[in-house]
N, C-alpha and C. Protein backbone atom coordinates (compact mmCIF):
# COMPACT_ATOMS: atom_id res chain seq x y z
N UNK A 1 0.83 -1.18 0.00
CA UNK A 1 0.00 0.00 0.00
C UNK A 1 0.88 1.24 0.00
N UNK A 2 0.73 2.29 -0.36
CA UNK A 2 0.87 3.55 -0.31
C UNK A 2 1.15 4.37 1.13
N UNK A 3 2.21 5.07 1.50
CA UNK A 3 2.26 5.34 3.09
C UNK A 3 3.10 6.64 2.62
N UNK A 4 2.71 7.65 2.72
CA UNK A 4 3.66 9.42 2.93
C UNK A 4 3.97 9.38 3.91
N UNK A 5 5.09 10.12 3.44
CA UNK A 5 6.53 9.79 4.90
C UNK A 5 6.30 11.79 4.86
N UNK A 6 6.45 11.76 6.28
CA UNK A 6 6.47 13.63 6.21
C UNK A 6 7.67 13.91 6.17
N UNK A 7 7.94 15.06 5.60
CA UNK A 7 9.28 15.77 5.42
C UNK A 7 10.52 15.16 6.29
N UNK A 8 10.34 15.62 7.84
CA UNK A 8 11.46 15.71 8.69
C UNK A 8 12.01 14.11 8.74
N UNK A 9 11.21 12.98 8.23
CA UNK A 9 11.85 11.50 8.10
C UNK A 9 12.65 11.42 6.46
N UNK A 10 12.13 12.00 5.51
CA UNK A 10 12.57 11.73 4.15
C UNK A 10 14.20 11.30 4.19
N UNK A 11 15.05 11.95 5.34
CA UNK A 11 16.28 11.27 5.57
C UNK A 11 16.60 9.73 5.46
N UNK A 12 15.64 9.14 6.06
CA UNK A 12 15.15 7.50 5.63
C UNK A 12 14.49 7.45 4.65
N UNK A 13 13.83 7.40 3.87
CA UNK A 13 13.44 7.09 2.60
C UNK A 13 13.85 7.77 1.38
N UNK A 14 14.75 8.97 1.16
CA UNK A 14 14.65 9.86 0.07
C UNK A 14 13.74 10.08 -0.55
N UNK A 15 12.34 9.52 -0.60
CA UNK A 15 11.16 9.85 -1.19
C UNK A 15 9.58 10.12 -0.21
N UNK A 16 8.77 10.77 -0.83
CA UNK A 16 7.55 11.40 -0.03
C UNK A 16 6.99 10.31 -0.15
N UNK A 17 6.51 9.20 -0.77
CA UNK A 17 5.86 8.21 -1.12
C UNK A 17 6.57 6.64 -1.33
N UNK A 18 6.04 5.71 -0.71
CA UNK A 18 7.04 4.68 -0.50
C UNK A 18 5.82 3.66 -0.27
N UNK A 19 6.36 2.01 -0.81
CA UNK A 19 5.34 1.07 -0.69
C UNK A 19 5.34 0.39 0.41
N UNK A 20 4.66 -0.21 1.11
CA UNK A 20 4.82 -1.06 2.61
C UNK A 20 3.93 -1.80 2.36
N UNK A 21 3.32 -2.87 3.60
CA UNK A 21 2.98 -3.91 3.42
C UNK A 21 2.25 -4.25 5.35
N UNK A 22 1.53 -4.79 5.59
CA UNK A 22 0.86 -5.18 6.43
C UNK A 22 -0.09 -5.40 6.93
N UNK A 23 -0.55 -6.19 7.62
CA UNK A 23 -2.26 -6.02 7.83
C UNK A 23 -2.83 -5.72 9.16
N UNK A 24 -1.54 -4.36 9.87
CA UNK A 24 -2.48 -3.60 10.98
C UNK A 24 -1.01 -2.50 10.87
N UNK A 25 -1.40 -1.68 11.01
CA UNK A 25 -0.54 -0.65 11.54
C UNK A 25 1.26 -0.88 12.05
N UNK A 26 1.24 -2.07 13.10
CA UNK A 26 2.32 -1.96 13.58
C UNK A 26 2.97 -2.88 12.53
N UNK A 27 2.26 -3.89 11.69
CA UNK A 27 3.11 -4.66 10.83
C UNK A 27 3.66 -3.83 9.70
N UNK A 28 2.66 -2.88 9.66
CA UNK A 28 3.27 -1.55 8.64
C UNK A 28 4.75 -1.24 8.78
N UNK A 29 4.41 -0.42 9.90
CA UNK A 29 5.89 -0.12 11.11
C UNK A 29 7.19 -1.17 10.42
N UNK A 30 6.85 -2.30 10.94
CA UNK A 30 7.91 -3.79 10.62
C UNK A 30 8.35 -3.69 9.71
N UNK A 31 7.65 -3.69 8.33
CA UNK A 31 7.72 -3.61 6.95
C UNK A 31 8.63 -2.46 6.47
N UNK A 32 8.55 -1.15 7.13
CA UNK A 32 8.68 0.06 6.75
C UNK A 32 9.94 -0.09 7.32
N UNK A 33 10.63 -0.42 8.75
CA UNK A 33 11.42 -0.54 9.76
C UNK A 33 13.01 -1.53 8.63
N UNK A 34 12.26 -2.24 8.00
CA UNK A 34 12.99 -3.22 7.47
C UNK A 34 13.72 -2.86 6.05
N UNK A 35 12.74 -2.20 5.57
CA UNK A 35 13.37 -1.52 4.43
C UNK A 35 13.90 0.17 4.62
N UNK A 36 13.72 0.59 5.66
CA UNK A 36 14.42 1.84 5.96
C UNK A 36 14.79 1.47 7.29
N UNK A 37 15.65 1.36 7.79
CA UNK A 37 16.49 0.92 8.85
C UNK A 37 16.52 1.93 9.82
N UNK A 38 15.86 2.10 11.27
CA UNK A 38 15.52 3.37 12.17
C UNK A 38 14.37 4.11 12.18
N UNK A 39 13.84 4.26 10.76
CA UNK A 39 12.59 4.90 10.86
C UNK A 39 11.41 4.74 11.77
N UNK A 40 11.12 3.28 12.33
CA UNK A 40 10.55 2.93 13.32
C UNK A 40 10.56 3.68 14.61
N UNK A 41 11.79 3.56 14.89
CA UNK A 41 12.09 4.35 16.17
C UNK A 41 11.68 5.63 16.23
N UNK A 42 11.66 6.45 15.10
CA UNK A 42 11.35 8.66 15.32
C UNK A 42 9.96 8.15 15.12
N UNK A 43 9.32 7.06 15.36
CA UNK A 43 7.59 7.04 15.12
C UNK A 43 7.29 6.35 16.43
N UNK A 44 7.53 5.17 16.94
CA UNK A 44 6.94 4.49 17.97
C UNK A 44 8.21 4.34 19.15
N UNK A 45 8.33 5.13 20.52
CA UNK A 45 8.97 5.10 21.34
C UNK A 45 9.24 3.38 22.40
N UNK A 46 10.19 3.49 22.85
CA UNK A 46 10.28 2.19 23.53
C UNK A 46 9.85 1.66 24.76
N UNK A 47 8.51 2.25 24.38
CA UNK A 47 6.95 1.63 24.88
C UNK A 47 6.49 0.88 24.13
N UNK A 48 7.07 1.23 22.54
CA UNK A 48 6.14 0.53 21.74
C UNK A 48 4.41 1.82 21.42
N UNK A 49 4.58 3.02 21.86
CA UNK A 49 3.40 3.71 21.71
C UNK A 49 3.91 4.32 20.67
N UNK A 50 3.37 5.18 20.12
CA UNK A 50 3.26 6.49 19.04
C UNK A 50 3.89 7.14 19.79
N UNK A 51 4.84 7.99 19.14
CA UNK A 51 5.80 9.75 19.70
C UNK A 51 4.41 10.40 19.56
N UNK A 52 4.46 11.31 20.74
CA UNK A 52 3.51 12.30 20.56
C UNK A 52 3.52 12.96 20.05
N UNK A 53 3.86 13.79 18.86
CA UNK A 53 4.36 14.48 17.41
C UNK A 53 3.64 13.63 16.69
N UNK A 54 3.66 12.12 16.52
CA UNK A 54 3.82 11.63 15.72
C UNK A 54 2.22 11.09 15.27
N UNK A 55 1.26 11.14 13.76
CA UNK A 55 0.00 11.22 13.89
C UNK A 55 -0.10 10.10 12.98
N UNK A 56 -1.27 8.93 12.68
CA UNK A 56 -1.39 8.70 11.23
C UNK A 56 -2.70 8.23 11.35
N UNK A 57 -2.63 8.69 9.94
CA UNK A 57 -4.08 8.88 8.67
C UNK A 57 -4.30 7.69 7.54
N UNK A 58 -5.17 6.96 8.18
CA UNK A 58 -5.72 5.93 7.17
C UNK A 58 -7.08 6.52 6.25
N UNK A 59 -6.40 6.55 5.03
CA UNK A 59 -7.79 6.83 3.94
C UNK A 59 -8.45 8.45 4.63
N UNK A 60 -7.50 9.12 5.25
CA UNK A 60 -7.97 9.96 5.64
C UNK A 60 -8.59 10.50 7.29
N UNK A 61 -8.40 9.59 7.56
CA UNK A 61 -9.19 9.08 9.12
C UNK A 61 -8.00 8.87 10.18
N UNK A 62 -7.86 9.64 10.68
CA UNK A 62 -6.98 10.01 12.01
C UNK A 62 -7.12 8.52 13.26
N UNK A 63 -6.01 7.57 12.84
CA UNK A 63 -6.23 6.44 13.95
C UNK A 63 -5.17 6.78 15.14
N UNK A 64 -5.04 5.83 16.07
CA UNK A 64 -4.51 5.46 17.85
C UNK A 64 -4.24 4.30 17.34
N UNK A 65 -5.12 3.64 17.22
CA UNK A 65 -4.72 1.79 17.55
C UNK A 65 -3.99 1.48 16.72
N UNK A 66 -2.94 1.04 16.76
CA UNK A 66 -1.67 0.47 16.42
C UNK A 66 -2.07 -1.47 16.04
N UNK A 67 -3.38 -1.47 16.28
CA UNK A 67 -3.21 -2.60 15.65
C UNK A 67 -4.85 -2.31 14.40
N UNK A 68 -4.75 -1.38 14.43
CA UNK A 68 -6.37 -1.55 13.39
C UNK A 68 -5.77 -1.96 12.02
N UNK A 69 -6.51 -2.56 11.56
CA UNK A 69 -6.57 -3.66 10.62
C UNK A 69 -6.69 -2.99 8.85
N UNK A 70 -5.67 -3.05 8.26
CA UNK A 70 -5.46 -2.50 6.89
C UNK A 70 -6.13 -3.28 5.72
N UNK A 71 -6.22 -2.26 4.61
CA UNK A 71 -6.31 -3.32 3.60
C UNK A 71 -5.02 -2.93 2.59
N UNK A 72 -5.10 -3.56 1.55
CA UNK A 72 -4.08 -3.32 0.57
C UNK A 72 -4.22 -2.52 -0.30
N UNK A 73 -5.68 -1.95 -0.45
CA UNK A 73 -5.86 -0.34 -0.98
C UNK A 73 -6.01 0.99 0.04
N UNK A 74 -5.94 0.43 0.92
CA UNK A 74 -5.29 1.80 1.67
C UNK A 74 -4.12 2.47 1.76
N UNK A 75 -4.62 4.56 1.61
CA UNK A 75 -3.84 4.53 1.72
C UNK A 75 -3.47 5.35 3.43
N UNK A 76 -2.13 5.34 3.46
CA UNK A 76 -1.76 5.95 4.87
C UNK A 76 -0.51 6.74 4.41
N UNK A 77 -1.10 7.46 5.67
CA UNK A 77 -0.18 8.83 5.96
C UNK A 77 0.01 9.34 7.05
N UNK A 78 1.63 9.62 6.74
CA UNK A 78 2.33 9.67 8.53
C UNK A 78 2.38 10.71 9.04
N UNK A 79 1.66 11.41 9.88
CA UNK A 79 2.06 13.06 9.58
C UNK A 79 3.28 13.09 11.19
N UNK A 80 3.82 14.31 10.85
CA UNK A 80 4.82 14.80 12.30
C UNK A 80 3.97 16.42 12.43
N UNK A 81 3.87 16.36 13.87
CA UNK A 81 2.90 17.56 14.35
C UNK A 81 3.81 18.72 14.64
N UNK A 82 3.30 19.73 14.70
CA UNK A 82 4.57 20.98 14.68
C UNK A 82 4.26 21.54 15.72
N UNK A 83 5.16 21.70 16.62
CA UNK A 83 5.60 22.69 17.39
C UNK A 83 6.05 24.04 17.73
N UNK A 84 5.74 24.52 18.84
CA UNK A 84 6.12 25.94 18.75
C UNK A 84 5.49 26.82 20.21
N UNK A 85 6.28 28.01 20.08
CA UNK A 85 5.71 28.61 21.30
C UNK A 85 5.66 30.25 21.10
């Protein structure tokens, strides 16, 4: 499936758009983890939760659960939240 990488990661992928593979969220992660080596980590802390920056958008739809269930025409998108004061 289809997954946009936001800007401040493109260091791991060189591209905005990149293919992955899984059938929930965190197998995404795995998939994504495996072919870009670290990227995992600036997304899911070693809790295993989401960075709080860190947002994603299935088909448009703002999920949490790290295990909700994909299909292979979805698409997803990773956003990083911005800061400031």
């Amino acid at each position: 499936m289809k997954v946009l990488i936001p800007g401040p990661l493109l260091s791991y992928t060189q591209k905005r758009e990149v293919e992955a593979s899984g059938a929930t969220l965190t197998e995404l992660l795995t998939d994504l983890d495996r072919q870009y080596p670290g990227l995992r980590f600036r997304i899911i802390d070693e809790q295993h939760e989401m960075r709080p920056h860190m947002r994603f958008f299935v088909n448009g739809e703002q999920l949490f659960d790290m295990t909700h269930s994909l299909r292979t025409t979805d698409a997803v998108q990773i956003v990083q939240a911005l800061s400031g004061g």
